[in-house]
Protein backbone atom coordinates (compact mmCIF):
# COMPACT_ATOMS: atom_id res chain seq x y z
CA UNK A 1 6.67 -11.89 -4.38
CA UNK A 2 3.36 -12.72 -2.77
CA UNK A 3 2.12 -10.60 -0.04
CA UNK A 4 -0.91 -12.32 2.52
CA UNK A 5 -4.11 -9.98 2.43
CA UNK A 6 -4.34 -12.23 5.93
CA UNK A 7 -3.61 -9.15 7.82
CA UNK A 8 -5.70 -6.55 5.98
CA UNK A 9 -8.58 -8.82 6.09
CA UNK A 10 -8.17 -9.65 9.41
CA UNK A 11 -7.71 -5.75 10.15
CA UNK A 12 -10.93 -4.85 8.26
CA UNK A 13 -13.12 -7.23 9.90
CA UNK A 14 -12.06 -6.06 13.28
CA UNK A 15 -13.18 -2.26 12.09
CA UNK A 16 -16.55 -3.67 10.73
CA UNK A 17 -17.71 -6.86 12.07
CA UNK A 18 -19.66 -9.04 9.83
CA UNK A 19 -20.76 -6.26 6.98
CA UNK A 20 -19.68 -7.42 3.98
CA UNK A 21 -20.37 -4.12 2.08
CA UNK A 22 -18.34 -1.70 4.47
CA UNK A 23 -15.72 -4.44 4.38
CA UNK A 24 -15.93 -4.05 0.56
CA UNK A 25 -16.25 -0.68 0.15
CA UNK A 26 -13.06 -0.08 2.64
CA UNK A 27 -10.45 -2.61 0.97
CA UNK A 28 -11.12 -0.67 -2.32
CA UNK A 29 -10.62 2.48 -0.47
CA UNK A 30 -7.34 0.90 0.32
CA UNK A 31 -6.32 -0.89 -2.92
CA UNK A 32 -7.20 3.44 -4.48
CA UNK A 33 -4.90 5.14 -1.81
CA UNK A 34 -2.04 2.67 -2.10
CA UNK A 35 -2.12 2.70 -6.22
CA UNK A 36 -2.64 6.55 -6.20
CA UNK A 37 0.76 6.66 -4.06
CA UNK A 38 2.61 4.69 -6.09
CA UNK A 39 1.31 6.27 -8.71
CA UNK A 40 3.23 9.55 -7.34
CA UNK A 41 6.21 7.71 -6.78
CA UNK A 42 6.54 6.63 -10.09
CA UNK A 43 5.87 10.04 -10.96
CA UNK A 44 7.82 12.17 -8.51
CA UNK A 45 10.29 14.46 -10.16
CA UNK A 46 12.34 15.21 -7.07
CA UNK A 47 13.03 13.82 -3.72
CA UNK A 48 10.35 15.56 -1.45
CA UNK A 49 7.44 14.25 -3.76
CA UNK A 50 8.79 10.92 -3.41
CA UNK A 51 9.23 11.06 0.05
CA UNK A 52 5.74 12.15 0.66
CA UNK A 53 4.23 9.82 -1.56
CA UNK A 54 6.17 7.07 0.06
CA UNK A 55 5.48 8.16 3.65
CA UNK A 56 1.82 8.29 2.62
CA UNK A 57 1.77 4.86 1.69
CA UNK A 58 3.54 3.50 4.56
CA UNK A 59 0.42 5.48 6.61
CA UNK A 60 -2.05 3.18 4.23
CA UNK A 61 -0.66 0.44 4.60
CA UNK A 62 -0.38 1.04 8.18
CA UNK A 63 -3.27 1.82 9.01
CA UNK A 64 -4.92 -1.29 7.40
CA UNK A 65 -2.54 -3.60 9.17
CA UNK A 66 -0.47 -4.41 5.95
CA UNK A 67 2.81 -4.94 6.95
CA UNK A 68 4.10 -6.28 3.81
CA UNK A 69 3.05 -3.32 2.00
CA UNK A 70 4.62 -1.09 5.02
CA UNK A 71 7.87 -2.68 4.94
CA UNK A 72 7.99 -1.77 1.07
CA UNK A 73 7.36 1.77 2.04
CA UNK A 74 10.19 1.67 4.78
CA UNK A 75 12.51 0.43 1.16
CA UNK A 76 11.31 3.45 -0.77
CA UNK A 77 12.10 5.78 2.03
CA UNK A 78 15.51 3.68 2.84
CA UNK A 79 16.45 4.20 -1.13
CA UNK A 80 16.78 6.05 -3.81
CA UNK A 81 14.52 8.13 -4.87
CA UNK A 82 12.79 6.51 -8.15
CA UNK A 83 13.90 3.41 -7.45
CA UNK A 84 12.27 1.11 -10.34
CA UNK A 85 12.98 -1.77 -8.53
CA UNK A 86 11.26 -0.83 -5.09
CA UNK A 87 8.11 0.76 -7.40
CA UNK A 88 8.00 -3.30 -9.60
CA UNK A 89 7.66 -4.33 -5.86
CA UNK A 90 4.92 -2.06 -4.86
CA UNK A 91 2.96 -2.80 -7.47
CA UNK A 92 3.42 -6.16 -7.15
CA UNK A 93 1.76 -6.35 -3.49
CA UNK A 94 -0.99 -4.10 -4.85
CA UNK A 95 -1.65 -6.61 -7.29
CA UNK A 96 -1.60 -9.18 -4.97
CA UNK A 97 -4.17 -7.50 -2.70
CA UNK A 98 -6.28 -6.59 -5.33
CA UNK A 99 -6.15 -10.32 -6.31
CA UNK A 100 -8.08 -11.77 -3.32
C-alpha cells in the first residue's frame, strides 16, 4: 500500500518556507524517528514496550502531518501486540516516504 508524502511535504514546507536544506534535514529526522520506532516494535518483548513504541510513532507521524502513517499507529495500538502484519505495513509507508 502506497502512502502520499503530500501531507508531510506539505507540513514541512509550512514549518520552513522555501529552505530546501532544513526541509531536508527535517524529513530525514522523520524517516530516523519513525524507523527507530518500528524498529522497537518489532523488537518489543512485552506489551508496554510496544505500546510506547507505537504511541511514539503515532506522535511522529503526527506531528509531521502524516496521517497515513498515524492511522497505522492507531492499528498497532488497536492490536496485538507484535502484530507482523501491522509492522509489514509500517514499514511499508516508511518505505514509501523514504521513496520520494
Amino acid at each position: 500500500m502506497a502512502y502520499d508524502p503530500g501531507a508531510l511535504n506539505a507540513s514541512l514546507a509550512a514549518a520552513v518556507g522555501q529552505d530546501g536544506d532544513l526541509m531536508a534535514e527535517l524529513r530525514s529526522a522523520f524517516i530516523e524517528s519513525a524507523a527507530r520506532q518500528l524498529d522497537l516494535m518489532g523488537r518489543s518483548r512485552c506489551d508496554a514496550n510496544w505500546t510506547i513504541a507505537a504511541a511514539r510513532l503515532k506522535s511522529v507521524a503526527a506531528s509531521f502531518g502524516a496521517r497515513g502513517l498515524s492511522g497505522l499507529a492507531d492499528e498497532a495500538l488497536d492490536g496485538a501486540p507484535g502484530d507482523p502484519v501491522v509492522l509489514r505495513k509500517i514499514a511499508g509507508a516508511i518505505d514509501d516516504f523514504a521513496a520520494t
